[in-house]
C-alpha atoms as a PDB file:
ATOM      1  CA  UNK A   1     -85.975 -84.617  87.397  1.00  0.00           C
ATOM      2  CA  UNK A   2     -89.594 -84.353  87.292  1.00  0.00           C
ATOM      3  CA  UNK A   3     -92.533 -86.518  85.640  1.00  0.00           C
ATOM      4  CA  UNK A   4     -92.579 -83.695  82.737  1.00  0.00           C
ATOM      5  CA  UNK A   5     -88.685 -83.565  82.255  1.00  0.00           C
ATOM      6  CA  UNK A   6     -88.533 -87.568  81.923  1.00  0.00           C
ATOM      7  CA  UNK A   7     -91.892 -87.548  79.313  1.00  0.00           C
ATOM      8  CA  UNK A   8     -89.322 -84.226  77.402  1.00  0.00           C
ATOM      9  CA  UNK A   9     -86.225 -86.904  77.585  1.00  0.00           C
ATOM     10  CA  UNK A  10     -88.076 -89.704  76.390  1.00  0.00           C
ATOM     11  CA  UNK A  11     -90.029 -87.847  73.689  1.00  0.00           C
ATOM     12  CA  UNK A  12     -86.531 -86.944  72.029  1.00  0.00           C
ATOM     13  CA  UNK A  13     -84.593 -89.904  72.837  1.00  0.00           C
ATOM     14  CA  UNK A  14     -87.308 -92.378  70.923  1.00  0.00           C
ATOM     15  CA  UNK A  15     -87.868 -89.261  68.555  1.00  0.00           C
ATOM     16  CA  UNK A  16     -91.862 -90.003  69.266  1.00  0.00           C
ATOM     17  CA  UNK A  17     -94.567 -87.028  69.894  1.00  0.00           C
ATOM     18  CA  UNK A  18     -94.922 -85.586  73.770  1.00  0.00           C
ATOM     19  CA  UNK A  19     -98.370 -87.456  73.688  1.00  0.00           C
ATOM     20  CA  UNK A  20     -97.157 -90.462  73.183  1.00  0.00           C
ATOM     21  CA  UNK A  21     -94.016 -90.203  75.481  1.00  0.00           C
ATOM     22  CA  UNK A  22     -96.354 -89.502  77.704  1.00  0.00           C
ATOM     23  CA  UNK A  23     -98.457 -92.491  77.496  1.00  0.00           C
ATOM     24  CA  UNK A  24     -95.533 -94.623  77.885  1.00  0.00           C
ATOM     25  CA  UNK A  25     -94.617 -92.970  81.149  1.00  0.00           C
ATOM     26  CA  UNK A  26     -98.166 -93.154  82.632  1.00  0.00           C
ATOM     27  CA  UNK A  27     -97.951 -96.816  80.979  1.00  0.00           C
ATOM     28  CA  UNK A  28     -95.230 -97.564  83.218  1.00  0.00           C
ATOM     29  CA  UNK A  29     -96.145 -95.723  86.539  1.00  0.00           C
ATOM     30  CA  UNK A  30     -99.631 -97.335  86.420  1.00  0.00           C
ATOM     31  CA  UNK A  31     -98.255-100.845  86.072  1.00  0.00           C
ATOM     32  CA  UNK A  32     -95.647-100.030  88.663  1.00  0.00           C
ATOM     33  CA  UNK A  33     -98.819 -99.408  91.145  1.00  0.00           C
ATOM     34  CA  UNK A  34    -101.044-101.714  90.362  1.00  0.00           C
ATOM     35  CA  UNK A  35     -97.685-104.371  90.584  1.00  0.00           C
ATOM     36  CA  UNK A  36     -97.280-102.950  94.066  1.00  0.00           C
ATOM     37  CA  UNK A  37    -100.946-102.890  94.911  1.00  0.00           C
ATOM     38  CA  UNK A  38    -101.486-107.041  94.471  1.00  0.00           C
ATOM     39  CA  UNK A  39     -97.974-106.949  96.894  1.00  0.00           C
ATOM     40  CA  UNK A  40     -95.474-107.964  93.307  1.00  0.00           C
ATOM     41  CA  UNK A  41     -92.039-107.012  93.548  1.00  0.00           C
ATOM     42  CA  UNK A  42     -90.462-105.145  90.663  1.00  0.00           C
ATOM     43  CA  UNK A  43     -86.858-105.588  89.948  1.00  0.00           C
ATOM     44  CA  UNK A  44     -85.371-103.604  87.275  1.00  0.00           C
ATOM     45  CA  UNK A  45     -81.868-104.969  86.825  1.00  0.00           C
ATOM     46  CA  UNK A  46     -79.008-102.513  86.875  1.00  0.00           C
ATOM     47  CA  UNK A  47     -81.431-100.032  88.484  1.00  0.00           C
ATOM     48  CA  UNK A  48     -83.045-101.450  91.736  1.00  0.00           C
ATOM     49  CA  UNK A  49     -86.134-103.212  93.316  1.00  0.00           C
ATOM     50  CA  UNK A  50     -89.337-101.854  94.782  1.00  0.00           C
ATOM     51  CA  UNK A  51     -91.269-103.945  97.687  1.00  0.00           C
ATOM     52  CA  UNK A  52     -93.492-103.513 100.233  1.00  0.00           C
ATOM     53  CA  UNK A  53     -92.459-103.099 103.542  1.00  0.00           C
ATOM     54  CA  UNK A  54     -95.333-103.600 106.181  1.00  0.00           C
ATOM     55  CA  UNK A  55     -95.843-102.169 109.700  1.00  0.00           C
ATOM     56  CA  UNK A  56     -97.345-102.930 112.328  1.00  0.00           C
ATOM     57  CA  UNK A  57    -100.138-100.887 114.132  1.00  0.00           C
ATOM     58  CA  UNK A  58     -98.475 -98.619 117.004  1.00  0.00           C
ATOM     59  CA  UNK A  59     -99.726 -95.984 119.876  1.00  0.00           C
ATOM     60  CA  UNK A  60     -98.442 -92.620 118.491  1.00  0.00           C
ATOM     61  CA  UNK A  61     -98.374 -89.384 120.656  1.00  0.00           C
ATOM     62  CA  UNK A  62    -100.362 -85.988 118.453  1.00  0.00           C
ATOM     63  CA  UNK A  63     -96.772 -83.456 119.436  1.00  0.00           C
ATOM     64  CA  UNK A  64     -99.138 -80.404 120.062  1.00  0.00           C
ATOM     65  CA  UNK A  65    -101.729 -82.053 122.075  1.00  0.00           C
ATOM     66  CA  UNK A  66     -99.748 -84.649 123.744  1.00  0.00           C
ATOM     67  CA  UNK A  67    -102.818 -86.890 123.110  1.00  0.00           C
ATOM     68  CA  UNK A  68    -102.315 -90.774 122.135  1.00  0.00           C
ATOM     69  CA  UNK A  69    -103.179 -91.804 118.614  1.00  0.00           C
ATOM     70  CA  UNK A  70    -103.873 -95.531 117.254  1.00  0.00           C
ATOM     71  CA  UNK A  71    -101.784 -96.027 114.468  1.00  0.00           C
ATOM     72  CA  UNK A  72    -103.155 -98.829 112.291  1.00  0.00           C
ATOM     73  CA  UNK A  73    -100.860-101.055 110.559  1.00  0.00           C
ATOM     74  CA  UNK A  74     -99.812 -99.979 107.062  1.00  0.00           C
ATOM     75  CA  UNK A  75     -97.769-101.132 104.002  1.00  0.00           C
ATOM     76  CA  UNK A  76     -95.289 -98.460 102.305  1.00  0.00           C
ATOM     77  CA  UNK A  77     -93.171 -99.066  98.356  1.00  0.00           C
ATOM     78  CA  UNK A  78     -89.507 -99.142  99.675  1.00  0.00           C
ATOM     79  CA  UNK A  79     -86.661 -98.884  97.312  1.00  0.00           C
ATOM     80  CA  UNK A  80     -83.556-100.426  97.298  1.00  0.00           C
ATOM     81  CA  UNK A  81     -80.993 -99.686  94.951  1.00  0.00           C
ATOM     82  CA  UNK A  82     -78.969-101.948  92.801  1.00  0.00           C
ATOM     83  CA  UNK A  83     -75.651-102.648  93.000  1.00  0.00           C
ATOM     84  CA  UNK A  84     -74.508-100.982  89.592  1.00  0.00           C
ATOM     85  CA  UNK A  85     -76.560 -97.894  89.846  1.00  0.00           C
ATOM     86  CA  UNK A  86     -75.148 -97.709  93.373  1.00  0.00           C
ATOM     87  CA  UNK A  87     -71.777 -97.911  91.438  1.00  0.00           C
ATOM     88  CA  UNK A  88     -72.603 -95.444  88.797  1.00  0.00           C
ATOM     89  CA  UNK A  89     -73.490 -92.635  91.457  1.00  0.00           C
ATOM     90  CA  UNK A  90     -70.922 -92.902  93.605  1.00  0.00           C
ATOM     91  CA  UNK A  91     -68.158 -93.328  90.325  1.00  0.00           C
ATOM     92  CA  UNK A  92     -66.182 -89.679  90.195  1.00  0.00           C
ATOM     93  CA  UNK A  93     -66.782 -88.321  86.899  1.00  0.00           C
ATOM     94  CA  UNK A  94     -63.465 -86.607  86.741  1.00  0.00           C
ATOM     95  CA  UNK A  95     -61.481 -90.039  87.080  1.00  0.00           C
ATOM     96  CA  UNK A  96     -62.561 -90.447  83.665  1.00  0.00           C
END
């Protein structure tokens, strides 16, 4: 599913204009980033949790050259699932 396809679902689920299904998607994305940016941690119950996971700064090898890079340290969003979503995707539809 892309960006587009969830603004389309949205925009006829809430029976609302593109525009504005679209403003609640950017809505959410932006808060999502800027949450992430002051280091929050968003938990959406049912569906999972983002955090961010921090690294340390490593000696990396460039594979064509062979030469040795500094790596500085870094922070990257990780995802991890939530239980019933987790449940929900591995549930076999045909047991139904």
């Amino acid at each position: 599913m892309t960006k587009a396809d969830l603004i389309n679902v949205i925009a006829e689920k809430a029976n609302i204009t593109r525009v504005k299904a679209e403003t609640v998607v950017n809505t959410i994305f932006d808060s999502m980033v800027e949450a992430l940016m002051r280091d929050d941690r968003i938990e959406i119950r049912g569906f999972g949790s983002f955090t961010n996971k921090a690294y340390d700064a490593y000696q990396g090898r460039n594979p064509r050259t062979g030469e040795v890079i500094n790596v500085p340290e870094k922070k990257l969003p990780f995802f991890k699932v939530g239980k019933e979503l987790k449940e929900d995707i591995n549930t076999d539809p045909k047991a139904d």
